[in-house]
C-alpha atoms as a PDB file:
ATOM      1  CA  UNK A   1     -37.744-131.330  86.697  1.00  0.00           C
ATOM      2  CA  UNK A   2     -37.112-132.010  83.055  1.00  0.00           C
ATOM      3  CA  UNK A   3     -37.036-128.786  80.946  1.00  0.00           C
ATOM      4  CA  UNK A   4     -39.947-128.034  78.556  1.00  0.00           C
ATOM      5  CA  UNK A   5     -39.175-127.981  75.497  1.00  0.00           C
ATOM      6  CA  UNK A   6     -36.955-131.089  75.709  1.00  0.00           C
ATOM      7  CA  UNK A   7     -37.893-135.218  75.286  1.00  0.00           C
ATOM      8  CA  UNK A   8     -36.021-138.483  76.219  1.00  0.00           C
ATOM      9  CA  UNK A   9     -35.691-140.033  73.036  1.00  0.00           C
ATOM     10  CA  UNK A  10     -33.933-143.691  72.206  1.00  0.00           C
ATOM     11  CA  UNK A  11     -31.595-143.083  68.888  1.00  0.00           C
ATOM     12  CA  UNK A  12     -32.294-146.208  66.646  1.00  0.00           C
ATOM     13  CA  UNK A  13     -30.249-145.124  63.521  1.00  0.00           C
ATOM     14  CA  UNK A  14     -27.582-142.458  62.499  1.00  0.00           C
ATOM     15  CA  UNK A  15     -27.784-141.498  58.923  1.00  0.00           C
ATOM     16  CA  UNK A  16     -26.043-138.916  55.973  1.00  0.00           C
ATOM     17  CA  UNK A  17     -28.338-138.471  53.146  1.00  0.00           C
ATOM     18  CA  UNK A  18     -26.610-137.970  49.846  1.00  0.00           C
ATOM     19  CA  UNK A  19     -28.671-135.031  48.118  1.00  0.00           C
ATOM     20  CA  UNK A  20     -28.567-135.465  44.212  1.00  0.00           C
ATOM     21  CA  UNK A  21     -28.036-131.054  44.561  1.00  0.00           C
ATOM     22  CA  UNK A  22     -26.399-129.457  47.424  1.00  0.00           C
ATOM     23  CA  UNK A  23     -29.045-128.001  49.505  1.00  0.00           C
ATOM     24  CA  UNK A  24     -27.746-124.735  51.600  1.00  0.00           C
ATOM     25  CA  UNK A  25     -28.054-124.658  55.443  1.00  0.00           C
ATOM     26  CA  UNK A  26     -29.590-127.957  55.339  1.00  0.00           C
ATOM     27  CA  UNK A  27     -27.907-130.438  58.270  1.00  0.00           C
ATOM     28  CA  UNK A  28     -25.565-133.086  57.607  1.00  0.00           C
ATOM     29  CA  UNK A  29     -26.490-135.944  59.688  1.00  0.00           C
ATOM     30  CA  UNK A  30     -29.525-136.772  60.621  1.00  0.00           C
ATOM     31  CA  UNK A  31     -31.026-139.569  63.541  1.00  0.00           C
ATOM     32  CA  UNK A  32     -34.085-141.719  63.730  1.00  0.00           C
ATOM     33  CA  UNK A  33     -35.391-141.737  67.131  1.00  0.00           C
ATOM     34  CA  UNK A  34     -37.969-143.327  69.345  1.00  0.00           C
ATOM     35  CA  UNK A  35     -39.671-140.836  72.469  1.00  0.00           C
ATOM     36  CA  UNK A  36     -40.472-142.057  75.752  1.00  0.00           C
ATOM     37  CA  UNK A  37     -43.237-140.340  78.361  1.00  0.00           C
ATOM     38  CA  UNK A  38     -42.727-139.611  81.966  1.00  0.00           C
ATOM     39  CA  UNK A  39     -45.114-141.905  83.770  1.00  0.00           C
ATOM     40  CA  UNK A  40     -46.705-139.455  86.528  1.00  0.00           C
ATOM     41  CA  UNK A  41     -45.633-140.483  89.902  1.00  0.00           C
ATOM     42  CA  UNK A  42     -47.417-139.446  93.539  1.00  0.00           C
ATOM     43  CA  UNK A  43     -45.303-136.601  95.518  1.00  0.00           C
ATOM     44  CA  UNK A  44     -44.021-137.196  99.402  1.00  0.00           C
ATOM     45  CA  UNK A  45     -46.188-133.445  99.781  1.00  0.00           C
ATOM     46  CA  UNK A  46     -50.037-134.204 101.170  1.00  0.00           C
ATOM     47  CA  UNK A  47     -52.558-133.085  98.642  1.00  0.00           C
ATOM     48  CA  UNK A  48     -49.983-132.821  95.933  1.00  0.00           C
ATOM     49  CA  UNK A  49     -51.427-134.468  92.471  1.00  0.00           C
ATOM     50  CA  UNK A  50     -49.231-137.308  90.501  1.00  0.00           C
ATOM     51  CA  UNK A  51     -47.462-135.275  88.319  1.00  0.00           C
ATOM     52  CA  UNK A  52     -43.900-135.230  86.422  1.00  0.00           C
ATOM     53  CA  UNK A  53     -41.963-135.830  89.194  1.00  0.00           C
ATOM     54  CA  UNK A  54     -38.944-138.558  90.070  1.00  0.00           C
ATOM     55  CA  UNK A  55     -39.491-141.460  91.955  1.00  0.00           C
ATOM     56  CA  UNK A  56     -39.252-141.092  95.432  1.00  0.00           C
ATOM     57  CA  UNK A  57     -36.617-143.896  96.080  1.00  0.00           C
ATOM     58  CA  UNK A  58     -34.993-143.242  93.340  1.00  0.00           C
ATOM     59  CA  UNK A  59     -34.773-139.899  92.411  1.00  0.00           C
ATOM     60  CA  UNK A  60     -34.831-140.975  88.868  1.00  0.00           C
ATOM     61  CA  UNK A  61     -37.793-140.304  86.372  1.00  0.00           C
ATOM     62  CA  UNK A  62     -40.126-143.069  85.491  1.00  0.00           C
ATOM     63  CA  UNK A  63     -40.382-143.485  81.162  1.00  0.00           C
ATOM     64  CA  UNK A  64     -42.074-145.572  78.838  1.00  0.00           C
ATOM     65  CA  UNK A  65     -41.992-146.021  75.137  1.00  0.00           C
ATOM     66  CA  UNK A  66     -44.456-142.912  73.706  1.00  0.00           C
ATOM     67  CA  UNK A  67     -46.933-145.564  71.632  1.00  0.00           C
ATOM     68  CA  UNK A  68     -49.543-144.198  69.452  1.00  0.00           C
ATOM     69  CA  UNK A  69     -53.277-145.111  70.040  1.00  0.00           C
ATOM     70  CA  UNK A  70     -53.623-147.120  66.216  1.00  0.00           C
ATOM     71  CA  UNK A  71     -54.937-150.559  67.073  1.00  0.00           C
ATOM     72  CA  UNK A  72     -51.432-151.728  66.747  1.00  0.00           C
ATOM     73  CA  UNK A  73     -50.000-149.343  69.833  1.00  0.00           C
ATOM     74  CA  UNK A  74     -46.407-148.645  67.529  1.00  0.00           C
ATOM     75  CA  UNK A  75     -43.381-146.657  68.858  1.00  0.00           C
ATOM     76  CA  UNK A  76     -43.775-142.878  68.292  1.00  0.00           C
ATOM     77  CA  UNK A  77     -40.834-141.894  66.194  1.00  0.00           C
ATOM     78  CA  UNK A  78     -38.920-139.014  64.481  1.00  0.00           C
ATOM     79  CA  UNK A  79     -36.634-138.077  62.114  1.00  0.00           C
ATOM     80  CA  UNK A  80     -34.179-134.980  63.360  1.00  0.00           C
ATOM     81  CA  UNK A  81     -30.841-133.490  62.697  1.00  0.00           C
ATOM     82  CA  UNK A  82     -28.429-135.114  64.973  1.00  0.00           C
ATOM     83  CA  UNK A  83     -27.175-131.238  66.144  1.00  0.00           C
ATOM     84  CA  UNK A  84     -30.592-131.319  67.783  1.00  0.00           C
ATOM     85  CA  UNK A  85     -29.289-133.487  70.375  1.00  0.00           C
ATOM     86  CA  UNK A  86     -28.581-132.156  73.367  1.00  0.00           C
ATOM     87  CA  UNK A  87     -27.233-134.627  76.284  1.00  0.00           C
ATOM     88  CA  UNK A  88     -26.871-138.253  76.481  1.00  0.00           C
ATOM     89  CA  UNK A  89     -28.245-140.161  79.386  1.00  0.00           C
ATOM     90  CA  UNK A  90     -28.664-143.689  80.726  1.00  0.00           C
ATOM     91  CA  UNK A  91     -32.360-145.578  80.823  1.00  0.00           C
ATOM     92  CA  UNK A  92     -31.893-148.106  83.428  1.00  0.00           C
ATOM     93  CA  UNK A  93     -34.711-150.856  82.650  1.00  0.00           C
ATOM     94  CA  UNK A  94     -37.602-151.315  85.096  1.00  0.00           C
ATOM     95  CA  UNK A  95     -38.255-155.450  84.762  1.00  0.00           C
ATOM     96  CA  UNK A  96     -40.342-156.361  87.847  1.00  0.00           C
ATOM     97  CA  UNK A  97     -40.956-159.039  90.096  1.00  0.00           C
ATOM     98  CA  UNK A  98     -39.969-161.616  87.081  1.00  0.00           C
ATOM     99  CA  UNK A  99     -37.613-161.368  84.096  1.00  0.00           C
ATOM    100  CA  UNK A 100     -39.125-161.442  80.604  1.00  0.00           C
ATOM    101  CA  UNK A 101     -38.361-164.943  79.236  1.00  0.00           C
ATOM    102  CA  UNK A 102     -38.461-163.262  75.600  1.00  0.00           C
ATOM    103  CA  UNK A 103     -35.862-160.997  76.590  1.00  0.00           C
ATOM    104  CA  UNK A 104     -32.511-161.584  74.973  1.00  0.00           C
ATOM    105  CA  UNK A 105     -29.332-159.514  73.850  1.00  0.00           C
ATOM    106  CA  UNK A 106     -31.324-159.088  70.563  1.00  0.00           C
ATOM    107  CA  UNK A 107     -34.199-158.502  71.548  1.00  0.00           C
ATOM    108  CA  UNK A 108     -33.808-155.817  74.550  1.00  0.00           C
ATOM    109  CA  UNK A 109     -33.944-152.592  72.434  1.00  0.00           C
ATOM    110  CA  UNK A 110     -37.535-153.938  70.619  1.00  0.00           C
ATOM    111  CA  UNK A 111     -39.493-155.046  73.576  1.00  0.00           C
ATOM    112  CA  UNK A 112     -41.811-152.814  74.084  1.00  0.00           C
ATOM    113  CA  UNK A 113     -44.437-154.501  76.867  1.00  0.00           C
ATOM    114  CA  UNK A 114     -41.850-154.185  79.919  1.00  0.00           C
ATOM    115  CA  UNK A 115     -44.203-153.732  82.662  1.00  0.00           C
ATOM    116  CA  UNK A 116     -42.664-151.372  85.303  1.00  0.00           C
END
């Protein structure tokens, strides 16, 4: 079970601000990064509810881009210290019966419509 308290997050962008006045106990580095959710899968357990639980086959959890509900559905994003960061871990990409023609070596970190 993932830990409360913690998100899977996709780091777009590393960054040092450069304060015009040193600012105490402020951090140094800073990311910009994109959240995913757990999609809620069923349990091998009769009666049990869909819940935050890995796939069955896999044993891996199920994520999607976090999208806000603005008519435009955009990537849910944040700005944190990069000491915030705890442990990096692999996405492996969920493409279906049929590869996204769009998809490209550019292009694979943007897509956002990957049906799973």
């Amino acid at each position: 079970m993932i830990t409360v308290g913690f998100c899977v997050t996709q780091v777009c962008l590393i960054f040092h601000p450069i304060w015009l006045y040193p600012i105490a106990n402020l951090p140094s580095y800073f990311l910009y990064a994109q959240h995913f959710n757990i999609i809620p899968q069923n349990t091998s357990t009769p009666n049990m509810p869909r819940g935050n639980y890995p796939d069955q086959v896999t044993g891996m959890y199920v994520m999607k881009h976090a999208l806000r509900s603005d008519a435009g559905q955009t990537q849910i994003g944040d700005v944190v210290p990069l000491e915030s960061v705890h442990l990096p871990i692999h996405l492996t990409p969920c493409f279906g019966q049929v590869a996204d023609p769009h998809l490209t070596a550019e292009t694979s970190l943007i897509r956002k419509n990957l049906k799973c």
